[in-house]
Protein backbone atom coordinates (compact mmCIF):
# COMPACT_ATOMS: atom_id res chain seq x y z
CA UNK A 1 10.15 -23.09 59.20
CA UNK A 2 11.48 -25.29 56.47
CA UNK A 3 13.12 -28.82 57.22
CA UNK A 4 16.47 -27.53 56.35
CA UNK A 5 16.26 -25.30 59.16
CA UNK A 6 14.45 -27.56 61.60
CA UNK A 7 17.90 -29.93 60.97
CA UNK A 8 20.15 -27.47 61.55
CA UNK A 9 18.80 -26.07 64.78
CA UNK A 10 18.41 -29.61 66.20
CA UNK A 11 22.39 -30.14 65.20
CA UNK A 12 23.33 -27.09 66.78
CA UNK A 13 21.08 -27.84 69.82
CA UNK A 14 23.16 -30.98 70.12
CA UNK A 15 26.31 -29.34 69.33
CA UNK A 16 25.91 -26.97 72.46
CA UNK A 17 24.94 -29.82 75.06
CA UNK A 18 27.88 -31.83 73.59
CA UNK A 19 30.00 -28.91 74.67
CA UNK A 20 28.86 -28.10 77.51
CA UNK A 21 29.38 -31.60 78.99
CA UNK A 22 33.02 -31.78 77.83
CA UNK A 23 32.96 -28.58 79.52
CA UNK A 24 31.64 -29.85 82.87
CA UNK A 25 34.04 -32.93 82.63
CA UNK A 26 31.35 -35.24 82.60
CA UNK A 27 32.92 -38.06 81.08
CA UNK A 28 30.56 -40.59 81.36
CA UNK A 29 27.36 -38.60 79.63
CA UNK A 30 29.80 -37.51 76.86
CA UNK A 31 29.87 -41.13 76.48
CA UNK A 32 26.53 -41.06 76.21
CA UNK A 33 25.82 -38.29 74.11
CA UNK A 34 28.15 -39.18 71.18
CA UNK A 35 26.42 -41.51 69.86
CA UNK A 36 23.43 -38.80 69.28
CA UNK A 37 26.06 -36.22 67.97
CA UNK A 38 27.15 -38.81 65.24
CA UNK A 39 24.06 -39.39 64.21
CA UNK A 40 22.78 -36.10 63.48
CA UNK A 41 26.24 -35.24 61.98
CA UNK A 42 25.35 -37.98 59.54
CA UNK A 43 22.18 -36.47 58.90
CA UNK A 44 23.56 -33.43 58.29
CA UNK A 45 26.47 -35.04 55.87
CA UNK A 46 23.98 -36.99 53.94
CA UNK A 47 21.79 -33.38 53.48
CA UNK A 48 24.65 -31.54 52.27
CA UNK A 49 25.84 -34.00 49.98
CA UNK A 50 21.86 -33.44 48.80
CA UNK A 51 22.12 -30.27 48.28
CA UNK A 52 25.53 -30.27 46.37
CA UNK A 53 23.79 -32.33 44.18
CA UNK A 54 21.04 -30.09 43.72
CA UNK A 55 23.19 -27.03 43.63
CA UNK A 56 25.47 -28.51 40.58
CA UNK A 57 21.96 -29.64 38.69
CA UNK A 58 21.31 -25.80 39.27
CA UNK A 59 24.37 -24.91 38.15
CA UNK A 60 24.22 -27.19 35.23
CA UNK A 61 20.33 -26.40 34.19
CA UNK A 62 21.68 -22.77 34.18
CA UNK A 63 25.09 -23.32 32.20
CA UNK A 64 22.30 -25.05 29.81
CA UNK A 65 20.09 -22.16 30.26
CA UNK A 66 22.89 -19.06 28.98
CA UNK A 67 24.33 -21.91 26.14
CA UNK A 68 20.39 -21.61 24.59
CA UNK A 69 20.17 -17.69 25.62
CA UNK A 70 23.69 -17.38 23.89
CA UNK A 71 22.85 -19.45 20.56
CA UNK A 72 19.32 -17.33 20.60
CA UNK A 73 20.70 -14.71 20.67
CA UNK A 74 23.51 -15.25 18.05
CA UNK A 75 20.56 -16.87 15.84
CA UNK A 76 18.04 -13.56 16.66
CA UNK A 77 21.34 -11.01 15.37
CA UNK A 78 22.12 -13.77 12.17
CA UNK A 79 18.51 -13.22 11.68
CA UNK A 80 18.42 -9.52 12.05
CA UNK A 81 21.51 -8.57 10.28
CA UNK A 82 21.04 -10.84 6.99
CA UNK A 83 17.29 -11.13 6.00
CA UNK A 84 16.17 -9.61 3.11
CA UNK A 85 13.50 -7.47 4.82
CA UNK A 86 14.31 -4.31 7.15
CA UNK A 87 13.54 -4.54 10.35
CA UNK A 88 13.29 -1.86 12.84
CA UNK A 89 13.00 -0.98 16.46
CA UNK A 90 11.87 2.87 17.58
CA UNK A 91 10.25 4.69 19.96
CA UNK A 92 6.44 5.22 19.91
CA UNK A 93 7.40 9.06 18.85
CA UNK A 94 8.95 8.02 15.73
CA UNK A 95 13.03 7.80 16.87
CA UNK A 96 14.86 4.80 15.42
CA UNK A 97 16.70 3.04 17.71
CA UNK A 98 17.99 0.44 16.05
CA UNK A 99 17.69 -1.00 11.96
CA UNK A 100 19.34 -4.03 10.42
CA UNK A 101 21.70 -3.53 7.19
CA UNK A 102 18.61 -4.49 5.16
CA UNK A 103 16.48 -1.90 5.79
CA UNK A 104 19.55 0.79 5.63
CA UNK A 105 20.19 -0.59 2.00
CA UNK A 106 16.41 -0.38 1.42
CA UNK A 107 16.53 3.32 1.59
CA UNK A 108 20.10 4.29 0.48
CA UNK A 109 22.98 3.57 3.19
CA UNK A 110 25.46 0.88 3.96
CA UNK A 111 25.29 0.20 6.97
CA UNK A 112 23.32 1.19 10.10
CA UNK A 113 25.00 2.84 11.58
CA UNK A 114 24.73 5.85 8.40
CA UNK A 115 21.02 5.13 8.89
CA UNK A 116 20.84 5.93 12.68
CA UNK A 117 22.96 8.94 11.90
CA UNK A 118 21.03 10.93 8.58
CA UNK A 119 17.71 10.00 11.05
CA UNK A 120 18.87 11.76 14.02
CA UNK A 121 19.85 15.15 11.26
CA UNK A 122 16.81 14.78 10.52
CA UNK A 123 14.00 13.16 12.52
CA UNK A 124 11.06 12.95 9.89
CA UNK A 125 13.93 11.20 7.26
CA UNK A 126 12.91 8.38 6.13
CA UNK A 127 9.52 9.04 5.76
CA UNK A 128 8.45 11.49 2.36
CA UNK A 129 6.72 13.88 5.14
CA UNK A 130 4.91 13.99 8.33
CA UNK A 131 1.66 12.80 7.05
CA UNK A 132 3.09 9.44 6.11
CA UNK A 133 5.07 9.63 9.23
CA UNK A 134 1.75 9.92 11.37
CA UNK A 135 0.17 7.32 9.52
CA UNK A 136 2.51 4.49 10.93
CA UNK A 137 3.12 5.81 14.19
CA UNK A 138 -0.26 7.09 15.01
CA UNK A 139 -1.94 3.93 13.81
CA UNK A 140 0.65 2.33 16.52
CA UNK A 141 -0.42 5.09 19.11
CA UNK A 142 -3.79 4.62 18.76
CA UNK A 143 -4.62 0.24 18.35
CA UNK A 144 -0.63 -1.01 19.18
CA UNK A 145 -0.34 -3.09 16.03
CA UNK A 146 -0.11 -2.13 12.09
CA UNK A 147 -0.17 -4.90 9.79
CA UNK A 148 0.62 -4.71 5.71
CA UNK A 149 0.33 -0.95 6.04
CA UNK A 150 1.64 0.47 2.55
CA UNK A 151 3.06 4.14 2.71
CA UNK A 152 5.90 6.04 1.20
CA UNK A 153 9.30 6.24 1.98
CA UNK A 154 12.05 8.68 0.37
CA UNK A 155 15.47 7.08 0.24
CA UNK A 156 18.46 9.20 0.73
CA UNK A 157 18.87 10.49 -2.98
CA UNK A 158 15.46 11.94 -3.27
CA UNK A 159 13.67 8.70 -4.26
CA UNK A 160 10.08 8.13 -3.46
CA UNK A 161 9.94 4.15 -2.78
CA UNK A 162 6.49 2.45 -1.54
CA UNK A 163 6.97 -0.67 1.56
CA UNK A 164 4.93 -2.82 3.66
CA UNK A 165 5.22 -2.42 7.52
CA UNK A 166 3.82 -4.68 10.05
CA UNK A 167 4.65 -3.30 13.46
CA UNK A 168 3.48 -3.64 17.19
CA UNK A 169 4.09 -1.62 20.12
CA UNK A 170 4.95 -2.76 24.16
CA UNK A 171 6.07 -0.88 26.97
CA UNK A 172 9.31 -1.11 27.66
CA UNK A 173 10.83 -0.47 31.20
CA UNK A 174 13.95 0.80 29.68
CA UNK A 175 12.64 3.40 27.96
CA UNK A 176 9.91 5.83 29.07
CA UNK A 177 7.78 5.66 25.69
CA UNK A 178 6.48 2.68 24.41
CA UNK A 179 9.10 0.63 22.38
CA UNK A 180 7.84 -0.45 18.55
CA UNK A 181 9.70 -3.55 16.25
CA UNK A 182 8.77 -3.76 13.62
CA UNK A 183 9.11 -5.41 9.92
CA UNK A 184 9.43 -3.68 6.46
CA UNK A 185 9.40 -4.57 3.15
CA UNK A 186 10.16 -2.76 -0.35
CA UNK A 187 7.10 -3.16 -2.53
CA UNK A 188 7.91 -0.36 -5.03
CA UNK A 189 8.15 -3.36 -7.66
CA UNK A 190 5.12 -4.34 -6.96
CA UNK A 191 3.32 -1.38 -6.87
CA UNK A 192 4.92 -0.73 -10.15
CA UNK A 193 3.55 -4.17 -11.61
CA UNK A 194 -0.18 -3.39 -10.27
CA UNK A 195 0.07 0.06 -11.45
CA UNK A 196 0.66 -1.32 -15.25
CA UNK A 197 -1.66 -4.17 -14.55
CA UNK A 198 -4.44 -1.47 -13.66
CA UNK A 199 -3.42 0.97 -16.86
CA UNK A 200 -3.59 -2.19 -19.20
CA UNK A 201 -7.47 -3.32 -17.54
CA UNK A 202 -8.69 0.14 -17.93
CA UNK A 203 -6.62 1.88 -20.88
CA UNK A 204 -6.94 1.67 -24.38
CA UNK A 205 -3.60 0.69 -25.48
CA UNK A 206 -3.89 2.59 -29.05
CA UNK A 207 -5.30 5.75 -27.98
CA UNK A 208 -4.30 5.89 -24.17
CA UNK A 209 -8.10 7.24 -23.35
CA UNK A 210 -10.10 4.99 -21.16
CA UNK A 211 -11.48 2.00 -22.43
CA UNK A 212 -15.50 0.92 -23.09
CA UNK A 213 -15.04 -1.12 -19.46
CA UNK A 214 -13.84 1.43 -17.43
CA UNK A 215 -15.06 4.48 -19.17
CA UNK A 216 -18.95 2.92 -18.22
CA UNK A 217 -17.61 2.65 -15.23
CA UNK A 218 -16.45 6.33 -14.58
CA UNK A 219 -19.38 7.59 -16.31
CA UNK A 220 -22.18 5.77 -14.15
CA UNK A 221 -20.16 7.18 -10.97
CA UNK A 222 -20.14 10.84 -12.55
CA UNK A 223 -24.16 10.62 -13.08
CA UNK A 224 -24.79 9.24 -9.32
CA UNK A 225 -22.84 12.32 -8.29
CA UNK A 226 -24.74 14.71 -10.48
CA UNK A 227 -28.30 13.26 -9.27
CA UNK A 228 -27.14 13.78 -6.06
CA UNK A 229 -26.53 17.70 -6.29
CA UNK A 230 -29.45 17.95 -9.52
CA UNK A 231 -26.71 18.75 -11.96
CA UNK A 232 -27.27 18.63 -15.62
CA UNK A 233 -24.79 16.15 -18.35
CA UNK A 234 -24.15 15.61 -21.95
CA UNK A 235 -22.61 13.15 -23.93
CA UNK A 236 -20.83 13.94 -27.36
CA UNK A 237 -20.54 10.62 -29.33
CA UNK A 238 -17.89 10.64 -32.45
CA UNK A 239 -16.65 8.43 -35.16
CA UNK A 240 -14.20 9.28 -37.32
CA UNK A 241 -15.78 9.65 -41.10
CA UNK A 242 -14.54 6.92 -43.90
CA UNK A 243 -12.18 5.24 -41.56
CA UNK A 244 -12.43 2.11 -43.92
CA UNK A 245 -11.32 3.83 -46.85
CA UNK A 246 -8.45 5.50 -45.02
CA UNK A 247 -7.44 2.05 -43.58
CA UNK A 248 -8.00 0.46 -47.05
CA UNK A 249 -6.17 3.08 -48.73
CA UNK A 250 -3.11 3.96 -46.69
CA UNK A 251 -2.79 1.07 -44.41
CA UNK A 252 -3.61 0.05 -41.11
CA UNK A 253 -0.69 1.65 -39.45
CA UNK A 254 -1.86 5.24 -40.67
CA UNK A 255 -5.66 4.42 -39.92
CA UNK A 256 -3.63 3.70 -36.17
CA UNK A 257 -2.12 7.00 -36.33
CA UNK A 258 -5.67 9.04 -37.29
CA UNK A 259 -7.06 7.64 -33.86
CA UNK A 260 -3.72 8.63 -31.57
CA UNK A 261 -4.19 12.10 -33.70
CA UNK A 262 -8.05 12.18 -33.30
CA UNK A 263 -7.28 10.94 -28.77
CA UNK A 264 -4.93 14.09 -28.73
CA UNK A 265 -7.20 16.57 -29.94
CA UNK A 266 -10.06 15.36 -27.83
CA UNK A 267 -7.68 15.68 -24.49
CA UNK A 268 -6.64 18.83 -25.52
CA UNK A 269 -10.55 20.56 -26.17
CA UNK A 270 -11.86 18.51 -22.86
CA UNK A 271 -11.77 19.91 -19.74
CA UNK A 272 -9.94 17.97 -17.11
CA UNK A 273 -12.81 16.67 -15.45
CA UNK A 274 -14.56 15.30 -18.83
CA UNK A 275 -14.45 11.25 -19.01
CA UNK A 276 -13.09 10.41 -22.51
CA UNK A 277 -13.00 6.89 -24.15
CA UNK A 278 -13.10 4.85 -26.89
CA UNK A 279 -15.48 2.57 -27.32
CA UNK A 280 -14.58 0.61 -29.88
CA UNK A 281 -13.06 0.81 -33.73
CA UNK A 282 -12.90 4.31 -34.71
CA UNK A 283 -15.66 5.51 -32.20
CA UNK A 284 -15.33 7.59 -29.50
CA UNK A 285 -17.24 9.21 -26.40
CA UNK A 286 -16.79 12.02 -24.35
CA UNK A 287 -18.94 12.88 -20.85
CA UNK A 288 -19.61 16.08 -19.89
CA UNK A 289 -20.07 16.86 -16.32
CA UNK A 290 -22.20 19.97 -14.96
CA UNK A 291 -22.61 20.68 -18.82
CA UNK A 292 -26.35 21.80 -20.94
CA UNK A 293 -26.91 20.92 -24.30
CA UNK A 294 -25.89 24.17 -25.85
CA UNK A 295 -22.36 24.18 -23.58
CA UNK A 296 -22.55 20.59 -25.36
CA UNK A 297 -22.98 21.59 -28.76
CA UNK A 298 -20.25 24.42 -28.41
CA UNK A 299 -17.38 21.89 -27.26
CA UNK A 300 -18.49 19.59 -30.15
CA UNK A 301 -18.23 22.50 -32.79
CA UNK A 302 -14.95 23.72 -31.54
CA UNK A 303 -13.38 19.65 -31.34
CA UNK A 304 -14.77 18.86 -34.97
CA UNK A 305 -13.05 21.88 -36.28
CA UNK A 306 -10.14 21.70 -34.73
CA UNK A 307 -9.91 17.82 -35.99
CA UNK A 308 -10.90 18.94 -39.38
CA UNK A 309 -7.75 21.36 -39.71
CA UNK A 310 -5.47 18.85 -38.66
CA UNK A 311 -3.42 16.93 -41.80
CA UNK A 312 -1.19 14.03 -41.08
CA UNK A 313 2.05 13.97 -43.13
CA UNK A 314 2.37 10.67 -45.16
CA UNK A 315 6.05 8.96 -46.03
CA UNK A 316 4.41 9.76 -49.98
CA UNK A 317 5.18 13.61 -48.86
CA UNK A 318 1.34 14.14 -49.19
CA UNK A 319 -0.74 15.51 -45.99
CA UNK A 320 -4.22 13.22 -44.77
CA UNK A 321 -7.11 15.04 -44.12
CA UNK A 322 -9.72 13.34 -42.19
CA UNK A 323 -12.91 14.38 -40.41
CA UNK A 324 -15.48 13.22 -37.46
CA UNK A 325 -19.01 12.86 -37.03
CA UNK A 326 -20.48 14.25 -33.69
CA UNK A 327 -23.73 13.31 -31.88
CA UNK A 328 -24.85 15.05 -28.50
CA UNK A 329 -27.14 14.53 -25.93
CA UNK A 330 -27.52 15.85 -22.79
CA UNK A 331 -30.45 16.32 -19.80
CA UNK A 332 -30.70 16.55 -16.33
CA UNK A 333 -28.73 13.46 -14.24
CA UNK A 334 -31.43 12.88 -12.45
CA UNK A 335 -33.91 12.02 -14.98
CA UNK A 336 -31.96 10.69 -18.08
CA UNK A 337 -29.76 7.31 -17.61
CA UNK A 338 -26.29 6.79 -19.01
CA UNK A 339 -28.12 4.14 -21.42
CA UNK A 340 -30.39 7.00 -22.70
CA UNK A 341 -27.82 9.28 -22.80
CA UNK A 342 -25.77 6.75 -25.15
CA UNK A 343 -28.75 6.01 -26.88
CA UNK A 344 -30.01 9.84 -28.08
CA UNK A 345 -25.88 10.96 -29.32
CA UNK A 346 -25.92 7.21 -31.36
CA UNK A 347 -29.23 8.27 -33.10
CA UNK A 348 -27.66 11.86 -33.47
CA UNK A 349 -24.54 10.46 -34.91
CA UNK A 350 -25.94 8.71 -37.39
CA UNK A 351 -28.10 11.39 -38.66
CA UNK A 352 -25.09 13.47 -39.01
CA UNK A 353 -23.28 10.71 -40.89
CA UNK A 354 -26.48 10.52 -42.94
CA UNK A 355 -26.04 14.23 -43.80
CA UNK A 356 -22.81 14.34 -45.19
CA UNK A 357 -20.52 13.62 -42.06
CA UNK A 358 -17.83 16.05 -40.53
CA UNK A 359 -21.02 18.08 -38.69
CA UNK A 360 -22.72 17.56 -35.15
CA UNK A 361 -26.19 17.09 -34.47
CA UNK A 362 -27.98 17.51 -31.53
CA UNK A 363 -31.14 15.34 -30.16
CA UNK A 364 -32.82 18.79 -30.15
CA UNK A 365 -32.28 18.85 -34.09
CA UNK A 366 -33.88 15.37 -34.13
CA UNK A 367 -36.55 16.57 -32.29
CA UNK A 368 -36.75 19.77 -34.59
CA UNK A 369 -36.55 17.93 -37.67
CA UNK A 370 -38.01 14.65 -37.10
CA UNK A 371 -35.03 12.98 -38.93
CA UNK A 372 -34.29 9.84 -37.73
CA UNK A 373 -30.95 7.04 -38.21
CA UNK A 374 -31.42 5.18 -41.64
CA UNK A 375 -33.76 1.92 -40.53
CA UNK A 376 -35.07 3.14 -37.41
């Protein structure tokens, strides 16, 4: 039993034998006993004063208390309704509850409120479908926490936008499914800016075929594929005959416009999953996956005449004619290197330039003939 309630029973203990002697007209004892009843009656004053005290620090610690609730809370909505980013707060199965006017301008509305509604038409809005849908909330499902995960969002016009959402999940005992907040960001800027940033590192800017970097790069990944399942590759290496002269003659602005014409025609004659580039100049390179030497030779005949029938119209009213050299190699991926493979269509090339240009040549032809590039 507390002391509280050890003083209390002893007062009212003292209380009752006060009365009962007042009761039995015992004057003298009452006497006697008031001096006891005083004192525990200033006991008793001097606790409740203590505990008035106490209960108006209470009182005051919890006036202090809602003030800080209060000016969190106002702070958490200034927060919520006027930051940049969207922020959200939905169930684990995907149903907004509540979003802040950012995020409902991020994908299309004014307000909330327009959000809440178009999501409850349609539940999978705003995500572009249910795979991207899965990918946040299953993520959340399965390890309670997403952070910088980039999917796709459609806005309400149609619009495909790209964000960044950070998210965790907690049970909530208001809800029967697990309540998510989360943050989310429009990167579709961004994205934009890497994309362009990616096309310049690995795009010729002239031609818009790959570049020597990257189109190494794609090529070496094509031949570990092809030793993999024992598939066969050839390489078609071009240059565009008496460039110099053309350059020399009409400018550097038509010489320009022979290698966008020259990029077109090899994109149109290449099958989709042929790497193209340029490696440099007025040189060019074409891999051809799952592809034997005569397949090889075939595509090179058909992409040399096809450039060789072409004329560009000049502002003189005349038409340019101009012409490529072709060199081929090819072999099986698992015993021939992209080095080698480069290698055998440059020594082919040049034999082909030493013939007269606008023909191919094989490696086999080298081998038939036992030509070989001037100074080797």
């Amino acid at each position: 039993m507390s002391a509280e309630a050890n003083l209390l029973e002893s007062e009212e203990q003292t209380l009752e034998a006060a009365k009962a002697l007042v009761r039995d007209g015992a004057a003298e004892s009452c006497a006697e006993a008031f001096p006891d009843l005083t004192r525990h009656y200033g006991r008793l004053l001097r606790h409740l004063r203590h505990l008035i005290r106490v209960g108006d620090l209470m009182q005051e610690e919890l006036n202090n208390l809602n003030d800080r609730l209060q000016r969190s809370e106002t702070k958490y909505r200034s927060l919520f309704e006027n930051v940049s980013e969207g922020i959200f707060i939905a169930q684990l199965d995907g149903r907004f509850l509540d979003v802040n006017p950012a995020l409902a301008r991020i994908v299309g509305h004014r307000t909330p409120a327009e959000f809440l509604q178009a999501h409850q038409e349609d539940f999978w809005w705003p995500f572009v479908d249910e795979e991207e849908h899965e990918r946040l909330f299953g993520a959340l499902a399965a390890h309670g926490n997403v952070a910088h995960l980039q999917l796709r969002l459609r806005r309400w016009n149609g619009e495909a936008i790209w964000v960044e959402i950070s998210a965790h999940a907690s049970p909530d005992p208001r809800h029967t499914i697990a309540t998510v907040e989360g943050v989310l960001s429009d990167i579709t800027e961004r994205k934009r800016i890497l994309e362009e940033l990616r096309h310049l590192a690995t795009v010729d800017g002239l031609t818009g075929l790959y570049n020597r970097r990257h189109f190494m790069e794609l090529c070496e990944r094509e031949l570990l594929r092809a030793r993999r399942y024992r598939l066969e590759a050839a390489l078609l290496m071009m240059d565009a005959d008496l460039f110099k002269a053309v350059n020399d003659t009409h400018g550097h602005d038509v010489g320009d416009e022979v290698l966008q014409v020259i990029a077109r025609l090899c994109q149109r004659q290449m099958r989709d999953a042929d790497i193209i580039g340029r490696l440099g100049g007025e040189e060019f390179a074409v891999l051809l996956p799952q592809t034997g030497l005569e397949a090889a030779l075939g595509t090179a005949e058909r992409l040399r005449q096809a450039i060789a029938q072409t004329t560009l119209p000049l502002t003189t009213g005349r038409m340019l004619r101009f012409t490529v050299s072709i060199g081929v190699s090819a072999g099986a991926a698992q015993t021939v290197s992209l080095q080698d493979l480069l290698k055998r269509a440059d020594r082919a090339l040049y034999v082909a330039k030493d013939r007269g240009r606008n023909q191919v040549v094989s490696e086999l032809d080298l081998a038939l003939t036992r030509e070989s590039p001037p100074g080797v």
